[in-house]
C-alpha atoms as a PDB file:
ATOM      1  CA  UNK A   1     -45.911 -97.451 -40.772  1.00  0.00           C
ATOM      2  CA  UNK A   2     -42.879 -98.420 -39.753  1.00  0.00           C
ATOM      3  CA  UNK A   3     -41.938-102.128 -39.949  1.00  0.00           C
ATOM      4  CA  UNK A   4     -40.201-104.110 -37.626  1.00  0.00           C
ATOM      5  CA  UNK A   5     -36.570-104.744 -39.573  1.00  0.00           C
ATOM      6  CA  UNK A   6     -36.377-101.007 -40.151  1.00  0.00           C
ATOM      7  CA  UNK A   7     -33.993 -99.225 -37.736  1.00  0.00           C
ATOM      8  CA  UNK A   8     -34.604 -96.603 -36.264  1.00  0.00           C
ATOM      9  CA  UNK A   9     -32.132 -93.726 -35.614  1.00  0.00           C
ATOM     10  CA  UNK A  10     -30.857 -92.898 -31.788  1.00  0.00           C
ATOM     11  CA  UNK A  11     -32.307 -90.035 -30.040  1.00  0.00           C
ATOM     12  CA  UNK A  12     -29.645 -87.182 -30.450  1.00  0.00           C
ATOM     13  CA  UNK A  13     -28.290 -86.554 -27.186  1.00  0.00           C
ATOM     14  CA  UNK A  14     -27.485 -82.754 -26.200  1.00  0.00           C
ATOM     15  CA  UNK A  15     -24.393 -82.323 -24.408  1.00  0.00           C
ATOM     16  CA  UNK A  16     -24.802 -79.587 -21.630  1.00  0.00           C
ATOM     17  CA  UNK A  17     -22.892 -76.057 -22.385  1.00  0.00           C
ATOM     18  CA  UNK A  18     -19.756 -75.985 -20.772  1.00  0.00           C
ATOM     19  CA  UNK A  19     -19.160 -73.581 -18.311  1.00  0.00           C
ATOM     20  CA  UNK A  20     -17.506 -70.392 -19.378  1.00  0.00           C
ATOM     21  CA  UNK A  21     -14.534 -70.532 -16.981  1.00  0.00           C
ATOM     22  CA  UNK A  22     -13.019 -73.053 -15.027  1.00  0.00           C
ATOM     23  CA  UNK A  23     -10.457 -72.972 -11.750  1.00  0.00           C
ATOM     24  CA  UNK A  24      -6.431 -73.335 -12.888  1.00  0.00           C
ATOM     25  CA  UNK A  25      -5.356 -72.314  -9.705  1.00  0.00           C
ATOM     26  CA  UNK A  26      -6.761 -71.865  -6.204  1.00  0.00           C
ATOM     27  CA  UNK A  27      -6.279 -69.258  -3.543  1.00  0.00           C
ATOM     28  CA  UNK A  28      -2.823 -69.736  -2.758  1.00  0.00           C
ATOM     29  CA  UNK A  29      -0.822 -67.645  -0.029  1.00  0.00           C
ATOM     30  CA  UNK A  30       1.822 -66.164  -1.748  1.00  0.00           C
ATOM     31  CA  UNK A  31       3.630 -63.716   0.994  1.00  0.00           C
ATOM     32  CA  UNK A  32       4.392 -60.879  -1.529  1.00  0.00           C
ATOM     33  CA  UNK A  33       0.373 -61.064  -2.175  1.00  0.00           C
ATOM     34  CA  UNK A  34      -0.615 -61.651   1.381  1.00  0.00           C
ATOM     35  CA  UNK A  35      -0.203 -59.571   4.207  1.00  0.00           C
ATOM     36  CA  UNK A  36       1.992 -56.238   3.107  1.00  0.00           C
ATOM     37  CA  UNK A  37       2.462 -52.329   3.148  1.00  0.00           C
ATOM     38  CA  UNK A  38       1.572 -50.463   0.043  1.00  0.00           C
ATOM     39  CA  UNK A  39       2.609 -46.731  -0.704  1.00  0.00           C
ATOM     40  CA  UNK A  40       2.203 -44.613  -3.421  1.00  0.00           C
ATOM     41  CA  UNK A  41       3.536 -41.490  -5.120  1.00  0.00           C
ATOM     42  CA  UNK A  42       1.850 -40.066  -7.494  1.00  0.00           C
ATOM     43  CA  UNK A  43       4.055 -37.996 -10.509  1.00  0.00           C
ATOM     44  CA  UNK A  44       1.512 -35.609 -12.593  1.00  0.00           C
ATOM     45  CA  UNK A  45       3.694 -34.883 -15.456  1.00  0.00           C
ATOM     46  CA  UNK A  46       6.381 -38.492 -14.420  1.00  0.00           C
ATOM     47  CA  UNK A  47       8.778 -39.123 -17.081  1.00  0.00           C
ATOM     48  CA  UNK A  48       8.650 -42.850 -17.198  1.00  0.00           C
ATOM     49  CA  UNK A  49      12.450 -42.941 -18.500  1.00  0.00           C
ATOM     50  CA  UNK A  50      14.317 -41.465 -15.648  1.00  0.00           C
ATOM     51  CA  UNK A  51      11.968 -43.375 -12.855  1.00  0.00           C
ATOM     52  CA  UNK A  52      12.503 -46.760 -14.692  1.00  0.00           C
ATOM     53  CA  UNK A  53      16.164 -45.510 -14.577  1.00  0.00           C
ATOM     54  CA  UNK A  54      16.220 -45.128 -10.860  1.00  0.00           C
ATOM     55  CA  UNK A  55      14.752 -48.170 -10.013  1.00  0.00           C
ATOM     56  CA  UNK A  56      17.221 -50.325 -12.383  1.00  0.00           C
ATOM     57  CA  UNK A  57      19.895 -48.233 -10.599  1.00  0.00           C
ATOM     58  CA  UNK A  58      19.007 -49.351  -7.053  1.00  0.00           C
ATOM     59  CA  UNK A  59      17.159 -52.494  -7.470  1.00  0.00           C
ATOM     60  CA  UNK A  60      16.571 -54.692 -10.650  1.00  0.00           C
ATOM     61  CA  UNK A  61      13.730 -55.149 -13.066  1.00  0.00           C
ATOM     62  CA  UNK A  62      11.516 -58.366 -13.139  1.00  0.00           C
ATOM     63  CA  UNK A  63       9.948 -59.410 -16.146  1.00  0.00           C
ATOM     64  CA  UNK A  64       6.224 -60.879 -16.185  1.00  0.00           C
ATOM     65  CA  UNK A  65       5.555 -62.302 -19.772  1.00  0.00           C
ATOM     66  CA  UNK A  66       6.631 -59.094 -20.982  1.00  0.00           C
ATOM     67  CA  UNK A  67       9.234 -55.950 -20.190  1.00  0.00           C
ATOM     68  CA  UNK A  68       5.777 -53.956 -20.433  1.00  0.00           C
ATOM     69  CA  UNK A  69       2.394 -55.445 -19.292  1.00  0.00           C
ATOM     70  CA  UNK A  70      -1.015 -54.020 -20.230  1.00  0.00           C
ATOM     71  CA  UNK A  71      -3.428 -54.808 -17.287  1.00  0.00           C
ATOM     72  CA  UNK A  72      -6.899 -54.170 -17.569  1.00  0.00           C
ATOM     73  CA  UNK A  73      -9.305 -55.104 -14.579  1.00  0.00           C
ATOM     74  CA  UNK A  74     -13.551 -54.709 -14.550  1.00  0.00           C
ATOM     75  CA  UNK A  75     -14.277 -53.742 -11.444  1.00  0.00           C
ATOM     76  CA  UNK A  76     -17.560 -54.573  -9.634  1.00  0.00           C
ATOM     77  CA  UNK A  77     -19.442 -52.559  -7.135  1.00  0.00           C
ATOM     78  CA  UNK A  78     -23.208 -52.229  -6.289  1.00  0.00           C
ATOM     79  CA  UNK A  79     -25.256 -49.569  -7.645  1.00  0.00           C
ATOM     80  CA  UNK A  80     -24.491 -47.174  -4.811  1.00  0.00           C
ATOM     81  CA  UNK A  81     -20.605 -47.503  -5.781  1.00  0.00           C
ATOM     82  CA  UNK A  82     -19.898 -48.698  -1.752  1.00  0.00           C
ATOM     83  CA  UNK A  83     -16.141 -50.085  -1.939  1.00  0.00           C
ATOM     84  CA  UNK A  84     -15.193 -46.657  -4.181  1.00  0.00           C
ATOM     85  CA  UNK A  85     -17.208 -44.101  -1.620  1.00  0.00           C
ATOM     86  CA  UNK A  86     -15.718 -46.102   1.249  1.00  0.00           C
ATOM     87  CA  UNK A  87     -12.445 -45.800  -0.101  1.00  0.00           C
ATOM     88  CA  UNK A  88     -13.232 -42.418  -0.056  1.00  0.00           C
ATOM     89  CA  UNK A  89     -14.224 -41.905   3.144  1.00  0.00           C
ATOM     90  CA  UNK A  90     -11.028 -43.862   4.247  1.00  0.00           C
ATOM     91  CA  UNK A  91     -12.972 -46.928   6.035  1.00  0.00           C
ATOM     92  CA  UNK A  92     -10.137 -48.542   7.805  1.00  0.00           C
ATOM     93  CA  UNK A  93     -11.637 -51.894   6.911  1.00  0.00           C
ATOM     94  CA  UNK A  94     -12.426 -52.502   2.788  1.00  0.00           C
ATOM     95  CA  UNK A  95     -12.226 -54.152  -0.144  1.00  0.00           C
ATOM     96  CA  UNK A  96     -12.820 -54.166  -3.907  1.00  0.00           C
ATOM     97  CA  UNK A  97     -13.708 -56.887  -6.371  1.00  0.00           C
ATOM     98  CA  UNK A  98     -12.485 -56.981  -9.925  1.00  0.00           C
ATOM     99  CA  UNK A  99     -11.241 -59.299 -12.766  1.00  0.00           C
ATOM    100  CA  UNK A 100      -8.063 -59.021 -14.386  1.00  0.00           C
ATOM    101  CA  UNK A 101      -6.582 -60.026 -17.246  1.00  0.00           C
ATOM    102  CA  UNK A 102      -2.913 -58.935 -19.318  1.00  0.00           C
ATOM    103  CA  UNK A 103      -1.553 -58.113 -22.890  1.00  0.00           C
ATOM    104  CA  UNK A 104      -5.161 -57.894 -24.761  1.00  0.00           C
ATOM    105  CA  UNK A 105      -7.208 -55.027 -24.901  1.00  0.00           C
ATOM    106  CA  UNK A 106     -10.651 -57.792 -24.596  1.00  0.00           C
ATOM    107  CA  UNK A 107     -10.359 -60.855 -22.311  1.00  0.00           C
ATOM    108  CA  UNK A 108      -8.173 -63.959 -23.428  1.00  0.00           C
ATOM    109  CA  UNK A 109      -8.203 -67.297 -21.954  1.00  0.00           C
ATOM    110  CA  UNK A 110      -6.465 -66.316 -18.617  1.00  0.00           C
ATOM    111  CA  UNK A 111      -7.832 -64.456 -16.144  1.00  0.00           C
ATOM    112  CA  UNK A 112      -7.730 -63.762 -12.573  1.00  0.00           C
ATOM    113  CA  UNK A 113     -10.540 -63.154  -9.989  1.00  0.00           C
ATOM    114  CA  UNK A 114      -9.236 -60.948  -7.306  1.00  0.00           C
ATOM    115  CA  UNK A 115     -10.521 -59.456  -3.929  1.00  0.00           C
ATOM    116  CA  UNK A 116      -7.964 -56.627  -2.492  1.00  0.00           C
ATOM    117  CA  UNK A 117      -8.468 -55.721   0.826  1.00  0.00           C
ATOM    118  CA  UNK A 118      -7.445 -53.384   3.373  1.00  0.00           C
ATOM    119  CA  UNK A 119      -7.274 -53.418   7.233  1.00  0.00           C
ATOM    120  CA  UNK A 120      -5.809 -49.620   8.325  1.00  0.00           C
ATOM    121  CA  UNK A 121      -2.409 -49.749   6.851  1.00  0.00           C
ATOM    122  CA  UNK A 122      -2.198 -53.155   5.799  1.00  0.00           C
ATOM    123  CA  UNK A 123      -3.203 -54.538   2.234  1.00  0.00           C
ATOM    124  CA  UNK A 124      -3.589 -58.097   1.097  1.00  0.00           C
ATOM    125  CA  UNK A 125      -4.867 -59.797  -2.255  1.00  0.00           C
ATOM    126  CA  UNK A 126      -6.975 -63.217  -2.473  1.00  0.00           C
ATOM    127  CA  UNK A 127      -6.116 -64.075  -6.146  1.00  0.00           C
ATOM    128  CA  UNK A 128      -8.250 -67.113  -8.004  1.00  0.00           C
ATOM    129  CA  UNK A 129      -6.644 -68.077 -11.614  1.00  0.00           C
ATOM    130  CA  UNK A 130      -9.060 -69.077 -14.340  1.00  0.00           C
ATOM    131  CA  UNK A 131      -9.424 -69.756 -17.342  1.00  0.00           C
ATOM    132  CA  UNK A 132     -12.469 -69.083 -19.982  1.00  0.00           C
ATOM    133  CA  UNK A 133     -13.539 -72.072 -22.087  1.00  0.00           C
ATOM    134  CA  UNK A 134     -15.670 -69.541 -24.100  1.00  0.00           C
ATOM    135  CA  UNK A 135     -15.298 -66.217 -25.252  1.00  0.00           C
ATOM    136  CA  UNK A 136     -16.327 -64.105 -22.342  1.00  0.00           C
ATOM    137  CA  UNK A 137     -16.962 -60.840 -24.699  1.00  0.00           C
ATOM    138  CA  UNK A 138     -20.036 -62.844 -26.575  1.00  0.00           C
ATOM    139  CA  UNK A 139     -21.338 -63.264 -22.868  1.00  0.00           C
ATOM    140  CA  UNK A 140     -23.919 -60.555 -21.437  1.00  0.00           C
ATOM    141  CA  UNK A 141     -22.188 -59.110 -18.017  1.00  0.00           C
ATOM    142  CA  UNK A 142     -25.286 -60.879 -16.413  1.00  0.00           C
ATOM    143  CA  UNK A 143     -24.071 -64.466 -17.706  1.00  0.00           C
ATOM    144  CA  UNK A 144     -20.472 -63.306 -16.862  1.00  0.00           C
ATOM    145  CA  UNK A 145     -21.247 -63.123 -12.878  1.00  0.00           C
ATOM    146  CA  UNK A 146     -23.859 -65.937 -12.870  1.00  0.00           C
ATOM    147  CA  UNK A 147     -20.932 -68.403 -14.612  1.00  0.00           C
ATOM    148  CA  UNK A 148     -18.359 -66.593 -11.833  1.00  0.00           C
ATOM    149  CA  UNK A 149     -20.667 -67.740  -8.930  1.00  0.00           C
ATOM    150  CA  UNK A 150     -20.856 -70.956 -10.570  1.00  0.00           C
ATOM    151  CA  UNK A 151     -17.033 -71.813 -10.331  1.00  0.00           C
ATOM    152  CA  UNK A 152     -15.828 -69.499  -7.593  1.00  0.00           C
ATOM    153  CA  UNK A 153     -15.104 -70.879  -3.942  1.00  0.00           C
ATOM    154  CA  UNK A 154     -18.194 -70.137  -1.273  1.00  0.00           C
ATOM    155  CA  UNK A 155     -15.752 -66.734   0.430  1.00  0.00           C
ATOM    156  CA  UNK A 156     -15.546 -65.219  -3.030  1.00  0.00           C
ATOM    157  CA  UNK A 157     -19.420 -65.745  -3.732  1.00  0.00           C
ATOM    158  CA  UNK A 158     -19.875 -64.011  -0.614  1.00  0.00           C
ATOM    159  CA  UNK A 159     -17.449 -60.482  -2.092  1.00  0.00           C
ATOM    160  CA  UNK A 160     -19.206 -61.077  -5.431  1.00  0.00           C
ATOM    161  CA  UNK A 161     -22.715 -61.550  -4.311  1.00  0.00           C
ATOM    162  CA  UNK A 162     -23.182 -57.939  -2.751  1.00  0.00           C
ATOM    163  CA  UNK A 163     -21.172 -56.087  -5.544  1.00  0.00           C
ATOM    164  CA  UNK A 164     -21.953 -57.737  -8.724  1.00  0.00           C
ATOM    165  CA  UNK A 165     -22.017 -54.675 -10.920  1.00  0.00           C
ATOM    166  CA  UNK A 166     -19.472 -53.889 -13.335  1.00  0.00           C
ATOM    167  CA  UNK A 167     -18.756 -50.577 -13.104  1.00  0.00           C
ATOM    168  CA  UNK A 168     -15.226 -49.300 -14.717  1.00  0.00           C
ATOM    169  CA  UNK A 169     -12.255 -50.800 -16.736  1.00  0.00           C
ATOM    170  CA  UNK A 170      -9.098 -50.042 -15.552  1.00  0.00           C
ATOM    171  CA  UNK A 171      -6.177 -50.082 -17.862  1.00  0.00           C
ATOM    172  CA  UNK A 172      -2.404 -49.032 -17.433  1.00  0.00           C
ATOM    173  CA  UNK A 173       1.200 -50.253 -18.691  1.00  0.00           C
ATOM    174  CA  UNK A 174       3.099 -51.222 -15.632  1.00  0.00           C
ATOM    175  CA  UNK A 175       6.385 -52.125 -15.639  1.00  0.00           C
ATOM    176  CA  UNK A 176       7.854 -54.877 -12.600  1.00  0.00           C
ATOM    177  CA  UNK A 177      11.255 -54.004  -9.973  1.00  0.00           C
ATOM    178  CA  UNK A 178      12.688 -55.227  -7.329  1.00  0.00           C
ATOM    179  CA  UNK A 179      14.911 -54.843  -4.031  1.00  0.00           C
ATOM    180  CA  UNK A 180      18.851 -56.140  -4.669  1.00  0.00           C
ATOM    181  CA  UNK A 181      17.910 -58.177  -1.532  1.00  0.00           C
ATOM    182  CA  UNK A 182      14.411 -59.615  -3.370  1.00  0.00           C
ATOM    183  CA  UNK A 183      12.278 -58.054   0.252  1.00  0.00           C
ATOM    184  CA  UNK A 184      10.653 -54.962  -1.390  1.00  0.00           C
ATOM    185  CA  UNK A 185       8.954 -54.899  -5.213  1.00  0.00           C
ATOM    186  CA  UNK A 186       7.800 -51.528  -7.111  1.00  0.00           C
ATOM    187  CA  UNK A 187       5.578 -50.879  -9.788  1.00  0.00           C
ATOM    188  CA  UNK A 188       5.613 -47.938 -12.606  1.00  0.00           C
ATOM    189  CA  UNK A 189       2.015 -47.463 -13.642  1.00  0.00           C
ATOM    190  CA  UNK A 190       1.290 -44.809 -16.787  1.00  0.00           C
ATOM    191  CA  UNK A 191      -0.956 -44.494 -19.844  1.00  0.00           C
ATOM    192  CA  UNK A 192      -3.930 -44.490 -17.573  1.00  0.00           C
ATOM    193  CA  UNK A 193      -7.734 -45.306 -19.577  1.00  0.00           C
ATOM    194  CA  UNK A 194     -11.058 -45.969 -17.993  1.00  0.00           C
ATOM    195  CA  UNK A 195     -13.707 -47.275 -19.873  1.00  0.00           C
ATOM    196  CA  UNK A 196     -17.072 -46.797 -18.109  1.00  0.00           C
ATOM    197  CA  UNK A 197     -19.105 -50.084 -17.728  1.00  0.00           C
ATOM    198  CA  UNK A 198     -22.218 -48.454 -16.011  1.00  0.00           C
ATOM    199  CA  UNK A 199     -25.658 -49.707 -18.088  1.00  0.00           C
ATOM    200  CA  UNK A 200     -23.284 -51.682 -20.229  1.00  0.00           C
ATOM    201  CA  UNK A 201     -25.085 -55.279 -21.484  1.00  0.00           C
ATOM    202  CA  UNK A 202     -21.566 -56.339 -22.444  1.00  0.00           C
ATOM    203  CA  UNK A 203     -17.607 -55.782 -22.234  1.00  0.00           C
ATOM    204  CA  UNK A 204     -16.935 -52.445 -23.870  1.00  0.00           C
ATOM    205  CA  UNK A 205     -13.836 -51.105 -24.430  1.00  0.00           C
ATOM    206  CA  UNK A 206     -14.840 -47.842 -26.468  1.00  0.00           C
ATOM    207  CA  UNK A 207     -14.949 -44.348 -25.627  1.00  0.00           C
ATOM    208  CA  UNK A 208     -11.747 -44.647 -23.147  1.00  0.00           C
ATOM    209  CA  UNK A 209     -10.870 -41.598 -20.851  1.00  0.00           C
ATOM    210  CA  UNK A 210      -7.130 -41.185 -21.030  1.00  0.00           C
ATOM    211  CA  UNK A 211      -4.729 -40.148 -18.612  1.00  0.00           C
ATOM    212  CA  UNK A 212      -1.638 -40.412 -20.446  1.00  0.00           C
ATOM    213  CA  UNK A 213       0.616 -38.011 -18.440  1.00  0.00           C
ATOM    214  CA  UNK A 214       0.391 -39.427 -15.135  1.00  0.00           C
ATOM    215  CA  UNK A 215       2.850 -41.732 -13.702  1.00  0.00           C
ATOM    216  CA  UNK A 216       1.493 -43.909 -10.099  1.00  0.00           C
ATOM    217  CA  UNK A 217       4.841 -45.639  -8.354  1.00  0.00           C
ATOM    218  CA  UNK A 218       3.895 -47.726  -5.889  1.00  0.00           C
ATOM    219  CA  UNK A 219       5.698 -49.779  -3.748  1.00  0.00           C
ATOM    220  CA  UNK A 220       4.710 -53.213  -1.857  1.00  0.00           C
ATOM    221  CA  UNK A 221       7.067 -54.267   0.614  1.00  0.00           C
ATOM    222  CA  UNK A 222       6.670 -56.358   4.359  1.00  0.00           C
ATOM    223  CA  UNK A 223       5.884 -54.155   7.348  1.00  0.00           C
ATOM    224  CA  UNK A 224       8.749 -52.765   8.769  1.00  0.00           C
ATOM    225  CA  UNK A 225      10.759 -52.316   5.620  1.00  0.00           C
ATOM    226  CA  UNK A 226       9.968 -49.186   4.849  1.00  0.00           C
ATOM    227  CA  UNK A 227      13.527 -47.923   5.048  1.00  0.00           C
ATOM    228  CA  UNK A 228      14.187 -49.961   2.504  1.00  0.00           C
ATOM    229  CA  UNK A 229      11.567 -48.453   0.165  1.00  0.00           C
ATOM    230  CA  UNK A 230      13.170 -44.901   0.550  1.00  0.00           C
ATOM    231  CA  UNK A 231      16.730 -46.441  -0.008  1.00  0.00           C
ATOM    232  CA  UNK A 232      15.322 -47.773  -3.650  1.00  0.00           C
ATOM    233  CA  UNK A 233      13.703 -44.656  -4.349  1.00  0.00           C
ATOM    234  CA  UNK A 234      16.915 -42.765  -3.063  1.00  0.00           C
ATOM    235  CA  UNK A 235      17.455 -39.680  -3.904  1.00  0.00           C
ATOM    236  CA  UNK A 236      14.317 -38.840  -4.887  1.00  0.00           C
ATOM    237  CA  UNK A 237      12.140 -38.201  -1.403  1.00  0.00           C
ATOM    238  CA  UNK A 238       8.468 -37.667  -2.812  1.00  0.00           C
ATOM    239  CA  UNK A 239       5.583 -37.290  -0.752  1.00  0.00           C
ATOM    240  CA  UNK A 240       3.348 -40.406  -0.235  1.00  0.00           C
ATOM    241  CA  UNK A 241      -0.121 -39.931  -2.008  1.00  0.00           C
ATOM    242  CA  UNK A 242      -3.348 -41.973  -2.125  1.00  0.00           C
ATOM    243  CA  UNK A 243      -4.594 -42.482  -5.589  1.00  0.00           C
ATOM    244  CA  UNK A 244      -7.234 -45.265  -6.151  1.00  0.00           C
ATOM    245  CA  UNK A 245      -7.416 -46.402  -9.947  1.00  0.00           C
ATOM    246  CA  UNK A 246     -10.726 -47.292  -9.472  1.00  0.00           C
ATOM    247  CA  UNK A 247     -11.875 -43.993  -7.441  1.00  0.00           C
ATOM    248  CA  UNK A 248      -9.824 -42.226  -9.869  1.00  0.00           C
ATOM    249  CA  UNK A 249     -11.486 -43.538 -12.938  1.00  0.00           C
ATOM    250  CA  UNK A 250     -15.354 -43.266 -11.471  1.00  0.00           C
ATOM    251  CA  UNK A 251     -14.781 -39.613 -10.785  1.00  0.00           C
ATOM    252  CA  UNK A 252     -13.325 -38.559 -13.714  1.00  0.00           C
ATOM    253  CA  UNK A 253     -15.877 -40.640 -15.954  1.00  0.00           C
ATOM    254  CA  UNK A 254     -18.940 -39.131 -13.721  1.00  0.00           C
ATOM    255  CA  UNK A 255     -19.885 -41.318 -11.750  1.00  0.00           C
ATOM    256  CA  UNK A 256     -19.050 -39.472  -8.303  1.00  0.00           C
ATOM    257  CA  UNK A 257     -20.206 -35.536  -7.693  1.00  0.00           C
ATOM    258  CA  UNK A 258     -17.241 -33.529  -8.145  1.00  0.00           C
ATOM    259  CA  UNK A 259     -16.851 -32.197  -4.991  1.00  0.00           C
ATOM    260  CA  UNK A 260     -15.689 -36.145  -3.438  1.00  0.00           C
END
């Protein structure tokens, strides 16, 4: 029995979990990011060293973070892989889903949410900076996309919503250059690995297939500047050649028949 000088202790009150990842930066327009022309070339056997030599020749190197970045993006689909068969198929009008993140081989406090899009020859990015107030690689990929339609504007819920699977990892080293005149950037991507994500309960970065001989250069420039791609890239002339990282890595970890 308890008597009436004794005190008795306060209820313990449970504070709620916090949210795995909160909004650093909205959707902002940035015009390289936009509303631009992308091209590719493709170089099987690409020695990195006399490309990155070219590029410094004619244009100048920018520097994100690091000389070298390491991106690695999930990408989500829906079980019938519709953004990579569409891509495919060369639908005029698409887009893919994935989260990004640099410099660690699992996910660090900063991340980005992206949607890249495509209308016919045009390509654009919405880009959504977070930032994880947990570690995201304890999380089941389940939690992962409820938390991301927790925190993520109503238009992105709407690209996440139908393609909410995570289906590969994409990873590369990609080194940053630039026009003298600042209108026209290019990217060297190499050391290609996919990691698959298919049946996956969490992040898993084992078992990668490598493509360590291939060298992507793409360049991302306003429309009507494509002379000035081909005076950066001058005198090399290569052919223009589509190459998806994401269509790329679901064929060659199984996902797609062989004959796409």
């Amino acid at each position: 029995m308890v008597s009436e000088n004794e005190i008795r202790p306060a209820p313990e009150v449970l504070e709620p979990p916090k949210a795995a990842f909160r909004v650093v930066e909205d959707d902002v327009v940035r015009t390289d990011l936009a509303s631009r022309r992308e091209v590719k070339y493709v170089f099987p056997c690409g020695d990195v060293a006399k490309l990155r030599g070219l590029l410094n020749g004619s244009g100048r190197r920018l520097v994100h973070n690091k000389p070298v970045s390491t991106v690695r993006s999930i990408y989500f689909d829906d079980v019938q892989l519709s953004a990579c068969r569409a891509n495919i198929d060369g639908v005029s009008r698409r887009k893919k889903v994935r989260l990004r993140w640099y410099d660690s081989l699992a996910p660090g406090q900063d991340l980005f949410f992206e949607i890249k899009w495509r209308n016919n020859r045009i390509t654009g990015k919405h880009r959504l900076q977070l930032q994880t107030q947990q570690p995201i690689t304890d999380l089941p990929y389940r939690q992962i996309v409820d938390e991301l339609l927790g925190v993520l504007p109503a238009s992105f819920v709407g690209e996440l919503l139908p393609s909410n699977e995570p289906i590969v990892i994409v990873e590369y080293k990609r080194e940053h250059f630039e026009s003298r005149e600042a209108n026209l950037r290019a990217t060297l991507d190499y050391d290609l690995a996919f990691y698959d994500q298919t049946g996956k309960r969490h992040i898993s970065t084992a078992f990668p297939y490598r493509l360590p001989n291939v060298v992507v250069l793409e360049g991302k420039f306003p429309v009507g500047c494509e002379q000035d791609l081909k005076n950066l890239l001058h005198p090399l002339s290569p052919r223009i050649a589509p190459f998806s990282k994401y269509v790329h890595g679901c064929h060659l970890l199984g996902l797609l028949p062989m004959s796409f």
